[in-house]
Protein backbone atom coordinates (compact mmCIF):
# COMPACT_ATOMS: atom_id res chain seq x y z
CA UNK A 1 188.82 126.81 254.11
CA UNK A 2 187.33 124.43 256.20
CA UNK A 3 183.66 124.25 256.99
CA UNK A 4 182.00 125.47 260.16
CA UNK A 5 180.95 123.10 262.32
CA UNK A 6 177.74 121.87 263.21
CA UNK A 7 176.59 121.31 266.96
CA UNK A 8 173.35 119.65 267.94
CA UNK A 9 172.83 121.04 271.29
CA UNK A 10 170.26 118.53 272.88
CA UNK A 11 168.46 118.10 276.06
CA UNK A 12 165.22 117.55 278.09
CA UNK A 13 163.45 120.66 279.30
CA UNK A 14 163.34 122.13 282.77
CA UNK A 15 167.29 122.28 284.72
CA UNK A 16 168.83 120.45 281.50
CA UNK A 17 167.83 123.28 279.18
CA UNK A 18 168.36 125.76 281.10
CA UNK A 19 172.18 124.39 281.81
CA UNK A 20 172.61 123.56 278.15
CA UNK A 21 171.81 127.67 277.18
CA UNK A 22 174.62 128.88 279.77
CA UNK A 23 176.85 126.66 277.60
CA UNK A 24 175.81 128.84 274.58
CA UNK A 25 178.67 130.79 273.84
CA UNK A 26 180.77 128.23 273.77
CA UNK A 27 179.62 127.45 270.15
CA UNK A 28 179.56 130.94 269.07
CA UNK A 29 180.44 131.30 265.13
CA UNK A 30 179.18 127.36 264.70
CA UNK A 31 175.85 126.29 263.19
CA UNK A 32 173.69 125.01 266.04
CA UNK A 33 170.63 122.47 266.22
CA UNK A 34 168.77 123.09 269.39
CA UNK A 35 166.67 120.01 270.47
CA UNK A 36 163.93 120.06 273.64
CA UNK A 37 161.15 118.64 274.52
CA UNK A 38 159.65 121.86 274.97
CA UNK A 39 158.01 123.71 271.88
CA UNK A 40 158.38 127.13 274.08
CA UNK A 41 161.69 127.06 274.29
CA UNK A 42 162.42 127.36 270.32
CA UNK A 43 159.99 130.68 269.77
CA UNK A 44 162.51 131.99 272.89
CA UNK A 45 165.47 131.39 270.91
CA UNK A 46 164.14 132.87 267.89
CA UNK A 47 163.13 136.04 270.02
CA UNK A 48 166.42 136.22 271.17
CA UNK A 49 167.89 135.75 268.10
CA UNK A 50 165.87 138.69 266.11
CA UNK A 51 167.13 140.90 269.46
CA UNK A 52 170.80 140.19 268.61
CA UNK A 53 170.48 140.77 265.00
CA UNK A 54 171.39 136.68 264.55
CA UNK A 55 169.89 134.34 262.03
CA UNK A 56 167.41 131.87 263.85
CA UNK A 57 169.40 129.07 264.51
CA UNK A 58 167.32 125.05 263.83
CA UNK A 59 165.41 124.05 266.38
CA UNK A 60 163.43 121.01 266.72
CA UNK A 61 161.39 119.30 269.75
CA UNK A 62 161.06 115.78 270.65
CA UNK A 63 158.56 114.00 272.81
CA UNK A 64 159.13 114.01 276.51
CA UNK A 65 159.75 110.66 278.33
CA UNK A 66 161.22 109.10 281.30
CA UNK A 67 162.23 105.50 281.98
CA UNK A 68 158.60 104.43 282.98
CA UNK A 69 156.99 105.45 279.88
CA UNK A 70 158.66 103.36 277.49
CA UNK A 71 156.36 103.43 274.38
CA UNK A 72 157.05 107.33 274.62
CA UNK A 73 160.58 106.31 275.22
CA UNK A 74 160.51 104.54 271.79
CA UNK A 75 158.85 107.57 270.02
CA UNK A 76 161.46 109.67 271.76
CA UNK A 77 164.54 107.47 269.85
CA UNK A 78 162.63 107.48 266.65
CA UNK A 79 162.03 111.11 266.61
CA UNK A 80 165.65 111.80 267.22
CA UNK A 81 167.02 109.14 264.76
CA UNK A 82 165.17 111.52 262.60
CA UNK A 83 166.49 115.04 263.98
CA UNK A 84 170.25 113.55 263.45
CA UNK A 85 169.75 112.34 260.25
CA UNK A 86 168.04 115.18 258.59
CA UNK A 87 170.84 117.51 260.18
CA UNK A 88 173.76 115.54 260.56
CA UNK A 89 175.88 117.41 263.40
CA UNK A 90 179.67 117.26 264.16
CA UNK A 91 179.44 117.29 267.35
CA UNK A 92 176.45 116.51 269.52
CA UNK A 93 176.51 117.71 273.15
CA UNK A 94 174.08 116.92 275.92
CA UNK A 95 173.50 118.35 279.83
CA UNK A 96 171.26 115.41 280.22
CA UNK A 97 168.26 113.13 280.33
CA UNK A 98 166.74 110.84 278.02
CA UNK A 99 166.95 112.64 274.54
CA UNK A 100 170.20 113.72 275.44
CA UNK A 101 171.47 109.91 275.80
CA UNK A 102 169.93 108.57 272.31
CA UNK A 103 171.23 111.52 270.88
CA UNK A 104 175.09 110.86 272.16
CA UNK A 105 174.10 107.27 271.38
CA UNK A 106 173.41 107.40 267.83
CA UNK A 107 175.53 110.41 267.29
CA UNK A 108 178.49 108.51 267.86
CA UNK A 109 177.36 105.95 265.39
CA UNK A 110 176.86 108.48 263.12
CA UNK A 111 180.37 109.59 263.29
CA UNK A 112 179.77 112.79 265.79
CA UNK A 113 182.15 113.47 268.02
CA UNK A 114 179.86 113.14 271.33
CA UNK A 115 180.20 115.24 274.91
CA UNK A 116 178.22 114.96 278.07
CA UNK A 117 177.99 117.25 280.69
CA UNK A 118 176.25 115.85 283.97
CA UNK A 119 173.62 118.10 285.31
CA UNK A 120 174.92 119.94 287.88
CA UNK A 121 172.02 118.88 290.61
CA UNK A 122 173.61 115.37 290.69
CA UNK A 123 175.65 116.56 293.35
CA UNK A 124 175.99 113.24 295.41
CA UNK A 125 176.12 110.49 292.46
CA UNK A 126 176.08 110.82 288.44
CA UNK A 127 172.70 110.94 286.76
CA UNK A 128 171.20 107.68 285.63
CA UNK A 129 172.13 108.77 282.28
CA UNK A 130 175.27 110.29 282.98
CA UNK A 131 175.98 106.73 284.32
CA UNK A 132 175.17 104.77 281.58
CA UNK A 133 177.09 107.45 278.83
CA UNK A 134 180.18 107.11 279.59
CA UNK A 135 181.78 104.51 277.64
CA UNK A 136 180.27 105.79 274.72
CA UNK A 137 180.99 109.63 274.40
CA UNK A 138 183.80 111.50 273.64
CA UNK A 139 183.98 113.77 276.66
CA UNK A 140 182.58 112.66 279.83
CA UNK A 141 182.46 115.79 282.51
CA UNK A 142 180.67 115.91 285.82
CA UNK A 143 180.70 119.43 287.33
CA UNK A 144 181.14 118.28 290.97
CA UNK A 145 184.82 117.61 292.03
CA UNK A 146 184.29 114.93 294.21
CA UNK A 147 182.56 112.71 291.17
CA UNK A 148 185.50 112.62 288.69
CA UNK A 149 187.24 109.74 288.92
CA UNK A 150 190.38 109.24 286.25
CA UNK A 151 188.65 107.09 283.72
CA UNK A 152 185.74 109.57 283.97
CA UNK A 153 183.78 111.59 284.41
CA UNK A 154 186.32 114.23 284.23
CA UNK A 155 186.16 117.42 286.30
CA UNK A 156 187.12 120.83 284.38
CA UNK A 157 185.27 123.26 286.77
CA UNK A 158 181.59 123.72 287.53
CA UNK A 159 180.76 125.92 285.30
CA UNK A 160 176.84 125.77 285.25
């Protein structure tokens, strides 16, 4: 038997997290890591958890940080160097923003099969990180038509 697989679901809070939970049952049956930079946002998956009966599933937060706040940005990457290493996932997937690109990053050098889904407010151009990503993850998806483009992003349907 072969053993369940383990996703690390990571992104910033806000429009990222709340896109990354409507992806939820797609990874129904798998052991999930949630990562946020929100400590709320783990005691509302444990509620919901206890509600359906399920098991908690891991949760841990990183520090929040954009591209101007670079000694944050550095605490950021070493915080989820150490989230990926304690937990090793299979497969780390990402709706966006800063944690979500280290984690895709060093994923993949980890030997995590990697997927990023561009948030779907980027409606006129890819995200700054969904820019940068794409040569280095798996699966590259936008969720706006009009942005896929045949070496990717690849369009499969707006689904968030």
């Amino acid at each position: 038997m072969s053993k369940m697989p383990h996703v690390m679901a990571i992104s910033s809070t806000g429009g990222h997290w709340v896109q990354l939970m409507r992806l939820r049952k797609a990874w129904d049956g798998m052991k999930v890591t949630y990562v946020t930079t929100d400590p709320g946002s783990g005691e509302l998956l444990r509620q919901q958890a206890q509600e359906a009966g399920e098991a908690a599933p891991n949760f841990a937060t990183v520090t929040e940080a954009n591209r101007w706040q670079k000694i944050r940005l550095i605490k950021q990457l070493l915080q989820i160097t150490w989230v990926l290493i304690r937990y090793r996932p299979d497969v780390v997937v990402s709706t966006g923003a800063a944690p979500g690109y280290f984690a895709v990053r060093l994923g993949g050098l980890l030997g995590a099969r990697t997927i990023w889904i561009d948030s779907m407010a980027n409606a006129e151009e890819l995200s700054l990180s969904g820019q940068k990503i794409g040569k280095h993850v798996d699966l590259w998806l936008t969720q706006w038509e009009h942005l896929a483009k045949p070496e990717g992003p690849h369009y499969l349907g707006a689904v968030l």
